[in-house]
N, C-alpha and C. Protein backbone atom coordinates (compact mmCIF):
# COMPACT_ATOMS: atom_id res chain seq x y z
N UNK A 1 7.85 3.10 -6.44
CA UNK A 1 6.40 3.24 -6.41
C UNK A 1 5.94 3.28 -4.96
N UNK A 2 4.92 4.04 -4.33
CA UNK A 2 4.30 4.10 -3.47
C UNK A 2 2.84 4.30 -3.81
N UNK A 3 2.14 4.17 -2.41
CA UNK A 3 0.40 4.58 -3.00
C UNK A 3 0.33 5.39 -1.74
N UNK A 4 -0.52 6.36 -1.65
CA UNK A 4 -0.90 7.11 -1.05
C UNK A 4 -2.41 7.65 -1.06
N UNK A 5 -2.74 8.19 -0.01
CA UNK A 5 -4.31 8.46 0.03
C UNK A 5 -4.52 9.79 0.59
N UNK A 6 -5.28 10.30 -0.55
CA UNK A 6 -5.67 11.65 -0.18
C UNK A 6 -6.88 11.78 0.61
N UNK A 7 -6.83 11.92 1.73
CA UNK A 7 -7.98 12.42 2.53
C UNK A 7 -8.56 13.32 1.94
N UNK A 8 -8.90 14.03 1.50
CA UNK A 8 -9.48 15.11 1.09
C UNK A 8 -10.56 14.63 -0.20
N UNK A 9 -10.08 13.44 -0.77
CA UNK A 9 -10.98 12.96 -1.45
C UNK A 9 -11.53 11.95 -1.11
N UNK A 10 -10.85 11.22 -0.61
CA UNK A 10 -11.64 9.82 0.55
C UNK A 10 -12.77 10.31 0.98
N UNK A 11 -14.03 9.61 0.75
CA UNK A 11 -15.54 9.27 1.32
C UNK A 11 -15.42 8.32 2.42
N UNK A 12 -14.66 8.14 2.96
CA UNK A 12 -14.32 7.14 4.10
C UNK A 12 -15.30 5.75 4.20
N UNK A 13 -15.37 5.16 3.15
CA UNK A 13 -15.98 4.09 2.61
C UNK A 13 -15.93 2.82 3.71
N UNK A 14 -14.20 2.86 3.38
CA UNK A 14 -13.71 1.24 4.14
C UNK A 14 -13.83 0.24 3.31
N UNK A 15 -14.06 0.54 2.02
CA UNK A 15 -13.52 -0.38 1.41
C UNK A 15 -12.33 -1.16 1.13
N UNK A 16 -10.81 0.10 1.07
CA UNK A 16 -9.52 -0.25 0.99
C UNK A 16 -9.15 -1.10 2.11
N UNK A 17 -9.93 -0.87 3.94
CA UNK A 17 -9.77 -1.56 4.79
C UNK A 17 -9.80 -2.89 4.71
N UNK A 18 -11.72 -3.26 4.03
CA UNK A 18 -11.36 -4.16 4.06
C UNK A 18 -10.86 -5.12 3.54
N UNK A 19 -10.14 -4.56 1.91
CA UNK A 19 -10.18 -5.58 1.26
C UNK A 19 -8.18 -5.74 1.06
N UNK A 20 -7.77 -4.49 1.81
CA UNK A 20 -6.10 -4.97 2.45
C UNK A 20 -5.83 -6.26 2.70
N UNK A 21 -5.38 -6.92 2.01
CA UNK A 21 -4.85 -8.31 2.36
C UNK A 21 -3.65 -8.17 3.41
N UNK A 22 -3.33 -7.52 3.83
CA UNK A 22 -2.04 -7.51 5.14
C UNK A 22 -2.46 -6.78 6.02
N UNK A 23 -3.76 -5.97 6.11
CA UNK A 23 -4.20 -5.10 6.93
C UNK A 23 -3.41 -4.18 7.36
N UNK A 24 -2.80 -3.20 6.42
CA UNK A 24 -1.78 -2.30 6.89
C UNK A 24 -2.87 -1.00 6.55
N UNK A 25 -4.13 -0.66 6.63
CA UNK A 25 -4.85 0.32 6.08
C UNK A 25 -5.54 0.56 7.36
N UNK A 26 -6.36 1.47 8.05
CA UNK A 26 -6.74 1.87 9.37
C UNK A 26 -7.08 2.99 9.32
N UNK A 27 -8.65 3.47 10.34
CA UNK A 27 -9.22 4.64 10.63
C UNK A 27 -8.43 5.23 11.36
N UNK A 28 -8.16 6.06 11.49
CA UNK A 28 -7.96 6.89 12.76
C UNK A 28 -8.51 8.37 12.61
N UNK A 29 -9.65 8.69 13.90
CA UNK A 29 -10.23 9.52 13.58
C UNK A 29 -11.20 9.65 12.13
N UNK A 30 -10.87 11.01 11.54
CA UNK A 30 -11.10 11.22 10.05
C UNK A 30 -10.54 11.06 9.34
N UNK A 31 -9.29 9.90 9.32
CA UNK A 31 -8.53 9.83 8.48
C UNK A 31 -8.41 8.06 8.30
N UNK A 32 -8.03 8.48 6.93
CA UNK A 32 -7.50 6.60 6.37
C UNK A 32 -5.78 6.65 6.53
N UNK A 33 -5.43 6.01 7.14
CA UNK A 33 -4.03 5.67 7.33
C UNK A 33 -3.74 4.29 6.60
N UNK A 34 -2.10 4.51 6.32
CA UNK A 34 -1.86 3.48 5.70
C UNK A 34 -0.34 3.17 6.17
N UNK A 35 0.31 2.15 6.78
CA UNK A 35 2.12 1.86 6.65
C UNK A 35 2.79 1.30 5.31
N UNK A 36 2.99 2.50 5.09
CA UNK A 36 3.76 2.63 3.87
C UNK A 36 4.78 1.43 3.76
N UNK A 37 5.57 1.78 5.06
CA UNK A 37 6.68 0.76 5.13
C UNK A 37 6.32 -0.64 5.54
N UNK A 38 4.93 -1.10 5.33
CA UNK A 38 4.46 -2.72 4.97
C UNK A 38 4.11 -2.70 3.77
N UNK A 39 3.79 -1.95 3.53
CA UNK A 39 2.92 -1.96 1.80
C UNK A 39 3.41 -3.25 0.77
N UNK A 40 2.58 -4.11 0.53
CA UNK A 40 3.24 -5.06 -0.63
C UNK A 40 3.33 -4.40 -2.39
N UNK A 41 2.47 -3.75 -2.06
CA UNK A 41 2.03 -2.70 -3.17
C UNK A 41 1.51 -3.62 -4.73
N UNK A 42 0.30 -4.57 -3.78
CA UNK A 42 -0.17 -5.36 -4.77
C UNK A 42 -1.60 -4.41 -5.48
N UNK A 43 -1.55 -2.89 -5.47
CA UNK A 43 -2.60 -2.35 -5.55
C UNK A 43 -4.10 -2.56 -5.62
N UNK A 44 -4.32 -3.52 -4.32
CA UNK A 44 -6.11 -3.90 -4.21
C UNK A 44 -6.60 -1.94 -3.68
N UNK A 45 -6.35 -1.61 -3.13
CA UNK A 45 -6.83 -0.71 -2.56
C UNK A 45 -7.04 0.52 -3.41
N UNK A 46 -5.75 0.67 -4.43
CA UNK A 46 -6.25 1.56 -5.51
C UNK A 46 -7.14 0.95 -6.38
N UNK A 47 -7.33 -0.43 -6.65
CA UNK A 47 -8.47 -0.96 -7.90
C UNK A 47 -10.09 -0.66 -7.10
N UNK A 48 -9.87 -0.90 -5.73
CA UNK A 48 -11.41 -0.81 -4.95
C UNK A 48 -11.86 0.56 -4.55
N UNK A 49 -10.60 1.83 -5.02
CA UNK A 49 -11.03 3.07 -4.38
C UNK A 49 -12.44 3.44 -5.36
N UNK A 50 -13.32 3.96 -4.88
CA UNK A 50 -14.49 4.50 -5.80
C UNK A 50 -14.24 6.15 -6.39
N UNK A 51 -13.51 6.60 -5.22
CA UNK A 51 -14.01 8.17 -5.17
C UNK A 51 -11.64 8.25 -5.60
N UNK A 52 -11.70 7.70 -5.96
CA UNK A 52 -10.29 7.54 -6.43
C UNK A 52 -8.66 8.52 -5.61
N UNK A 53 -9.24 7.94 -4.43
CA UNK A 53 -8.66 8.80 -3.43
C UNK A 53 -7.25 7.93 -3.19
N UNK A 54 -7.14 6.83 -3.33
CA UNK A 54 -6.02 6.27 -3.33
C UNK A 54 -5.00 5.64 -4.56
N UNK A 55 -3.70 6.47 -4.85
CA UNK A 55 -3.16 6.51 -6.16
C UNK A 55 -1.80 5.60 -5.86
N UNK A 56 -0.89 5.71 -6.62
CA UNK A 56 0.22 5.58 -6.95
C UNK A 56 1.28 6.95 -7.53
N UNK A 57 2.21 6.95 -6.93
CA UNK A 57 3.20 7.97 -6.71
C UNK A 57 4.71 7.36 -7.22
């Protein structure tokens, strides 16, 4: 399992930011970044996406 985030549907909210409990989620530029390779993959960030830009893969 991984999660991933589609920019293209991201409203760049900041919600997933802030509610990352390990803070592995980050602006850069126009984009939401994420380190995959911290990920606990307790999926807060997909339950808080609105515009459902961040999934599971």
């Amino acid at each position: 399992m991984v999660i991933k985030i589609d920019n293209e549907k991201c409203t760049k909210c900041g919600l997933c930011i802030e509610t990352c409990p390990i803070n592995i989620i980050r602006m850069e530029g126009d984009m939401v970044l994420m380190d995959e390779t911290r990920c606990i993959k307790c999926k807060t960030c997909v339950g808080v996406c609105p515009s459902k830009a961040i999934y599971i893969k």
